[in-house]
N, C-alpha and C. Protein backbone atom coordinates (compact mmCIF):
# COMPACT_ATOMS: atom_id res chain seq x y z
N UNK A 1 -1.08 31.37 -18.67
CA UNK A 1 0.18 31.04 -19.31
C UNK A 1 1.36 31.26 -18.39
N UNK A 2 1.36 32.40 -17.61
CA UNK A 2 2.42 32.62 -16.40
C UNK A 2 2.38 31.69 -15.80
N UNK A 3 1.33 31.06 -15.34
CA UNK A 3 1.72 29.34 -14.37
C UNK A 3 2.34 28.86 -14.93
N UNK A 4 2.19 28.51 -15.92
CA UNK A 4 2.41 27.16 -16.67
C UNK A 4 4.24 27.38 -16.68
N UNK A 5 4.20 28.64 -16.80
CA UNK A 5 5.86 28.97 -17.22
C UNK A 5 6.58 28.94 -16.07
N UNK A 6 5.51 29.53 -15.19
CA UNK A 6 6.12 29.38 -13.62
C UNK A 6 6.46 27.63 -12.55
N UNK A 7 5.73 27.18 -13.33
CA UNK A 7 5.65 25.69 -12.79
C UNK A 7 6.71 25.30 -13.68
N UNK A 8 6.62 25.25 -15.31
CA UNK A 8 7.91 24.52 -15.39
C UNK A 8 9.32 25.13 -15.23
N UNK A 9 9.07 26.46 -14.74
CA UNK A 9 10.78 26.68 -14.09
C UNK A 9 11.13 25.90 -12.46
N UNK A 10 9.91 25.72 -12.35
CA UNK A 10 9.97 25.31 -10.76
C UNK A 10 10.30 24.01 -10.79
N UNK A 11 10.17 23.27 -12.16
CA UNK A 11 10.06 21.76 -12.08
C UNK A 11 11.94 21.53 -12.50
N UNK A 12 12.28 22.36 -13.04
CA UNK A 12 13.58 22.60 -13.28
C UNK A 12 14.34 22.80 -12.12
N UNK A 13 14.07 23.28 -10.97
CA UNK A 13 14.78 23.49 -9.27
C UNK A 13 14.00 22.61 -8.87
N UNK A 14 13.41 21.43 -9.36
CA UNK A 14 12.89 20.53 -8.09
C UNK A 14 11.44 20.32 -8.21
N UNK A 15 10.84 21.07 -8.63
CA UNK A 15 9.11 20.36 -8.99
C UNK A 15 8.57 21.73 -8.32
N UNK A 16 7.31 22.01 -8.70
CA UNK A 16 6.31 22.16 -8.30
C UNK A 16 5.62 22.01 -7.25
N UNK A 17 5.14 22.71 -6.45
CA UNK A 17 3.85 22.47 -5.35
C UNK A 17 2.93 22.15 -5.49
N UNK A 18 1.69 21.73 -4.77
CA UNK A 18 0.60 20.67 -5.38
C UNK A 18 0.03 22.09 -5.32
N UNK A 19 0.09 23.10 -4.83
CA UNK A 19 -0.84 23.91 -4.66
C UNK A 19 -0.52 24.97 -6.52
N UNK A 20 0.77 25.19 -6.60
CA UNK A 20 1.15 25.51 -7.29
C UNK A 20 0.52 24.84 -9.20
N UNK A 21 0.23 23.41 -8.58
CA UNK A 21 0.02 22.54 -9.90
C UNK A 21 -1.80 22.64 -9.91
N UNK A 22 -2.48 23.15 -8.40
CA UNK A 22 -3.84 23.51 -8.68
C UNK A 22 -4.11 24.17 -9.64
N UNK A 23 -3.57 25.53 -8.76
CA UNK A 23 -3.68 26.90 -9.66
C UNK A 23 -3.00 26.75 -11.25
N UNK A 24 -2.01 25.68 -11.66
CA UNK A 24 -1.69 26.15 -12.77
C UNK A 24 -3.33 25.40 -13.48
N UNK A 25 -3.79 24.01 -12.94
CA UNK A 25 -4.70 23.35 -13.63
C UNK A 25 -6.07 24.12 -13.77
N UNK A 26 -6.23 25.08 -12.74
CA UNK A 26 -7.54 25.95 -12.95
C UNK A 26 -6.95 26.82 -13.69
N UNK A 27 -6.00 27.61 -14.32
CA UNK A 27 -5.53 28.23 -15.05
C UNK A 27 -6.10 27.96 -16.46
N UNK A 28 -5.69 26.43 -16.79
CA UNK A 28 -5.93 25.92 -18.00
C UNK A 28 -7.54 25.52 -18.06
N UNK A 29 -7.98 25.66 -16.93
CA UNK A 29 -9.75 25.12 -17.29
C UNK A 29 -9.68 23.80 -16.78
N UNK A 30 -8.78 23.12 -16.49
CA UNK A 30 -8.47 22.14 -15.61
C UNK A 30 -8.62 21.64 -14.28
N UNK A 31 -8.86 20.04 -13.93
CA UNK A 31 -8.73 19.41 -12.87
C UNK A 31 -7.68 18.89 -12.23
N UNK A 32 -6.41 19.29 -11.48
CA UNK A 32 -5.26 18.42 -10.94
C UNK A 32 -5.65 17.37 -10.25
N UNK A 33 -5.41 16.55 -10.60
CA UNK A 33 -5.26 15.25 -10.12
C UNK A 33 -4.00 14.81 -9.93
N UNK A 34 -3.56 13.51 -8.73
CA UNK A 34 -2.00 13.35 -8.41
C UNK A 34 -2.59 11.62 -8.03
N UNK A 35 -1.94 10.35 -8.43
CA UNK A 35 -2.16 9.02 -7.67
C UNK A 35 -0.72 8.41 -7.32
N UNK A 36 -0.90 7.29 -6.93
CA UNK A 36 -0.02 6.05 -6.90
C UNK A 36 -0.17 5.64 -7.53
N UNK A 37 0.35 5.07 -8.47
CA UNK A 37 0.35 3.92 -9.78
C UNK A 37 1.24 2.30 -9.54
N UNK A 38 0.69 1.52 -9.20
CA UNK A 38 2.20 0.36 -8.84
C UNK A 38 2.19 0.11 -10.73
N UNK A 39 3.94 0.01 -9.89
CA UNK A 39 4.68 0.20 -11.56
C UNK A 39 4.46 -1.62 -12.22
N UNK A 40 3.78 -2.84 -11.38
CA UNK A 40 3.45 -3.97 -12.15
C UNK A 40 2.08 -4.37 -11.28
N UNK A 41 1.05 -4.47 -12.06
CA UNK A 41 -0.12 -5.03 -12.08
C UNK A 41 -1.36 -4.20 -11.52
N UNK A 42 -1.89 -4.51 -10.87
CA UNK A 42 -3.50 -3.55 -10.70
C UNK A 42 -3.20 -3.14 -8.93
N UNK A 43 -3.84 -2.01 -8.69
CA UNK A 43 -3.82 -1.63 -6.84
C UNK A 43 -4.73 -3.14 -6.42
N UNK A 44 -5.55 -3.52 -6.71
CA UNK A 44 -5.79 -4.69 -6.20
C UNK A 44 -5.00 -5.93 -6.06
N UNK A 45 -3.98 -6.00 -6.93
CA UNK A 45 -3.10 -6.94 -6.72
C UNK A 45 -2.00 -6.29 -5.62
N UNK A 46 -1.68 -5.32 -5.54
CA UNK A 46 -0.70 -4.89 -4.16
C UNK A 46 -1.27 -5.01 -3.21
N UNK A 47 -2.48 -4.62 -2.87
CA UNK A 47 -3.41 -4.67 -1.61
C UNK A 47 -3.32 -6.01 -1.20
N UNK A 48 -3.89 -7.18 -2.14
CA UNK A 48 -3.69 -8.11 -1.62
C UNK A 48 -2.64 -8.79 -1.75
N UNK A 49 -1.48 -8.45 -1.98
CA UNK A 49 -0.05 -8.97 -1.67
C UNK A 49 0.50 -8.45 -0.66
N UNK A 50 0.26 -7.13 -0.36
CA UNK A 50 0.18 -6.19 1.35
C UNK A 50 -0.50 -7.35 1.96
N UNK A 51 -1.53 -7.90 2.08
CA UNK A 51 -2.69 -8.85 3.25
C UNK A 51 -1.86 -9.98 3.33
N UNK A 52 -1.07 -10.68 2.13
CA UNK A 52 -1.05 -12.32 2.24
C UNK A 52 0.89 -11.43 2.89
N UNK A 53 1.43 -10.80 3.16
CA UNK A 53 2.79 -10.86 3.43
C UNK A 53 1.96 -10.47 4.62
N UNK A 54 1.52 -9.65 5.23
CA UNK A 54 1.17 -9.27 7.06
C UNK A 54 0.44 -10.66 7.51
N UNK A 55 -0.52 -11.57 7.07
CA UNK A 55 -0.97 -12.26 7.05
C UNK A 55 0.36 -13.37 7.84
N UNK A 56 1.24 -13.81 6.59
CA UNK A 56 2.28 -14.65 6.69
C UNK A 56 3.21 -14.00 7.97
N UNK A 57 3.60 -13.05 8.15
CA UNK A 57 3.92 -12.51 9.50
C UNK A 57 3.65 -13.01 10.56
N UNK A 58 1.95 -12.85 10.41
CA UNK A 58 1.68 -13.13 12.25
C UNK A 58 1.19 -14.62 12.01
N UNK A 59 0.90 -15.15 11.01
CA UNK A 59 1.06 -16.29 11.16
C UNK A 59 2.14 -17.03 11.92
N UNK A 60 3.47 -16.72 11.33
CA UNK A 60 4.86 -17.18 11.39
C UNK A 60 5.00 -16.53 12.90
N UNK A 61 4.62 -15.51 13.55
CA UNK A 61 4.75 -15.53 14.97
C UNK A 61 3.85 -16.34 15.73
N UNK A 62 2.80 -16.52 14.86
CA UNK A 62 2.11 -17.53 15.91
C UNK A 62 2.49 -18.70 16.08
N UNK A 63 3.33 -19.26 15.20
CA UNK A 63 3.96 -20.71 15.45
C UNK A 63 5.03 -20.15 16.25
N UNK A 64 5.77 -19.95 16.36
CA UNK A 64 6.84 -20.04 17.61
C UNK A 64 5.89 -20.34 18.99
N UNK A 65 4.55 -19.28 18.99
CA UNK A 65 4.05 -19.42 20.38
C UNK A 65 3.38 -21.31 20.30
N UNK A 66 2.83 -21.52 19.27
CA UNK A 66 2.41 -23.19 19.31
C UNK A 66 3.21 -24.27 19.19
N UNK A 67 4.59 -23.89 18.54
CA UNK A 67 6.09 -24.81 18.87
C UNK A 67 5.78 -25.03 19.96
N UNK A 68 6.08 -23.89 21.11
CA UNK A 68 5.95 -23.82 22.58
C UNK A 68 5.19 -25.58 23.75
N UNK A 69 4.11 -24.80 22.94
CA UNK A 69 3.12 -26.04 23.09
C UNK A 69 3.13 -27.21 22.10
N UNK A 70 3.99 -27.57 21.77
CA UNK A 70 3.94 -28.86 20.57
C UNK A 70 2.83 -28.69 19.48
N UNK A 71 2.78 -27.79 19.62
CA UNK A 71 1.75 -27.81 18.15
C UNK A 71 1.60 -27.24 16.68
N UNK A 72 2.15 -27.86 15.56
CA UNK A 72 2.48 -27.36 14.55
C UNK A 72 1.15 -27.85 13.76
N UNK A 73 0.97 -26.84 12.13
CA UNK A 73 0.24 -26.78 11.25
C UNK A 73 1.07 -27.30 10.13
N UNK A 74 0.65 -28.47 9.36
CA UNK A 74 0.71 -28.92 8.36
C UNK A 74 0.82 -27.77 7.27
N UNK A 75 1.56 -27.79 5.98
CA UNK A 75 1.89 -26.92 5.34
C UNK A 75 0.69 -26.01 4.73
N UNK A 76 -0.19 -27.27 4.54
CA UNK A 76 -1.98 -27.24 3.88
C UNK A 76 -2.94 -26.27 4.81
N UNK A 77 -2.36 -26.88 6.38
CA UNK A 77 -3.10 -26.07 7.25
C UNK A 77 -2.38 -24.37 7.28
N UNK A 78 -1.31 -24.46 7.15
CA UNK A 78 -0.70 -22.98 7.03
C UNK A 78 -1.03 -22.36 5.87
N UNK A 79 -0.73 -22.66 4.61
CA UNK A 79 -1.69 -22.08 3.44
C UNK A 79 -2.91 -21.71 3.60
N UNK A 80 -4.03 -22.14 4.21
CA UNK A 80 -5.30 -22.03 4.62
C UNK A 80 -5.18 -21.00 5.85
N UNK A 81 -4.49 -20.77 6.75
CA UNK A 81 -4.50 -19.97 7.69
C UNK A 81 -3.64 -18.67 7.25
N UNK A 82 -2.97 -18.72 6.62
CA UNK A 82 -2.51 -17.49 6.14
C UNK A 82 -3.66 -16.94 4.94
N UNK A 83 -4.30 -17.62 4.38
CA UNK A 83 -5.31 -16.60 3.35
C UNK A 83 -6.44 -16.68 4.29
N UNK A 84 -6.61 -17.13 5.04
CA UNK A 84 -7.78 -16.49 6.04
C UNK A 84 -7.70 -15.45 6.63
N UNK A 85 -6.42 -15.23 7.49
CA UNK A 85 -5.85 -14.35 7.75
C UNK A 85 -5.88 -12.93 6.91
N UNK A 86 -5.46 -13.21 5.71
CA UNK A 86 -5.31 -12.02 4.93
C UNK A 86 -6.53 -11.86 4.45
N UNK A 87 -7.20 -12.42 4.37
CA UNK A 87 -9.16 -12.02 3.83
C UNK A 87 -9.84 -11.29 5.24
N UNK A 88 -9.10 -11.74 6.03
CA UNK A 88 -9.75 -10.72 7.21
C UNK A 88 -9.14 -9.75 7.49
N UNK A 89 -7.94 -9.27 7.12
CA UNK A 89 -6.87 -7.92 7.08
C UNK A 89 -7.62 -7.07 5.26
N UNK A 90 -7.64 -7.86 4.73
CA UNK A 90 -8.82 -7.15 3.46
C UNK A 90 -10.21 -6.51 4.10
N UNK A 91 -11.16 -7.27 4.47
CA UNK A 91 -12.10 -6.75 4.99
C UNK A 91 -11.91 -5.73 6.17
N UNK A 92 -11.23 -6.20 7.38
CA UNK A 92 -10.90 -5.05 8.09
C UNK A 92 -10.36 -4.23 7.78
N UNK A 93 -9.07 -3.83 7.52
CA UNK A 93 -7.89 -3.08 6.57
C UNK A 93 -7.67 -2.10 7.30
N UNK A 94 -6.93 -2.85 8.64
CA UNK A 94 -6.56 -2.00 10.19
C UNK A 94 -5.61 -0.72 9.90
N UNK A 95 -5.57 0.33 10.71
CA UNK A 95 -4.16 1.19 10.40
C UNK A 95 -3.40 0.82 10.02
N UNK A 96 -2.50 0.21 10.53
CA UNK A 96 -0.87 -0.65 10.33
C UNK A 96 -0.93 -1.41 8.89
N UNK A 97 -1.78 -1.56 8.58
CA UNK A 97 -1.99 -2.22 6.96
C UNK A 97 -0.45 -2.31 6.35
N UNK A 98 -0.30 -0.75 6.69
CA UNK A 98 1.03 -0.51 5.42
C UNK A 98 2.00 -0.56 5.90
N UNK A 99 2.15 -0.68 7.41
CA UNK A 99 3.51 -0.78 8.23
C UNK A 99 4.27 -2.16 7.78
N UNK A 100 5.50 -1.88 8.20
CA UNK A 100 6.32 -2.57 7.36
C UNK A 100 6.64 -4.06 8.80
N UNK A 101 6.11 -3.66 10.15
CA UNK A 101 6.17 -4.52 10.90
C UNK A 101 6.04 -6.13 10.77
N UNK A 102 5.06 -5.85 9.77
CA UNK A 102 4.19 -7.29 9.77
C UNK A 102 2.99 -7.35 11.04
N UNK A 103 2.57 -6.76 11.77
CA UNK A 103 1.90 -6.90 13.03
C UNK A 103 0.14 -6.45 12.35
């Protein structure tokens, strides 16, 4: 019961420690648990809206380099190369995933 009282004074100056929210949850006979929640639709729908925006990135740098060379992709062919792209950033799912670079 002292955790519990002790955590919510703590949550009152600012929150709690995760370590702090262990011990109060083994206190109670409890498991702490902590996630990410996206506030619209399923983690599978962010993941792959993370793939098709990095995707569209290096896509969109790769045409400047094929401008270069006269060579552009039809809008059909860019739709198709950007979800290829991002089905292979799904399956791989490199470090940088979450960087905001686009790279």
């Amino acid at each position: 019961r002292s955790r519990v009282a002790q955590a919510e004074a703590a949550e009152l100056e600012g929150g709690p420690s995760l370590k702090t929210m262990q011990a109060m949850a083994q206190a109670m006979g409890c498991r702490f648990v902590y996630a990410i929640v996206p506030e619209d639709g399923k983690v599978d729908d962010l993941i792959a809206e993370q793939a098709r925006n990095k995707a569209r990135a290096m896509v969109e740098r790769a045409h400047v380099h094929m401008a270069f060379e006269n060579q552009t992709l039809t809008p059909e062919q860019d739709t198709a190369e950007v979800e290829r792209v991002a089905q292979e950033l799904l399956f791989r799912m490199p470090r940088d995933f979450w960087s905001e670079n686009g790279s």
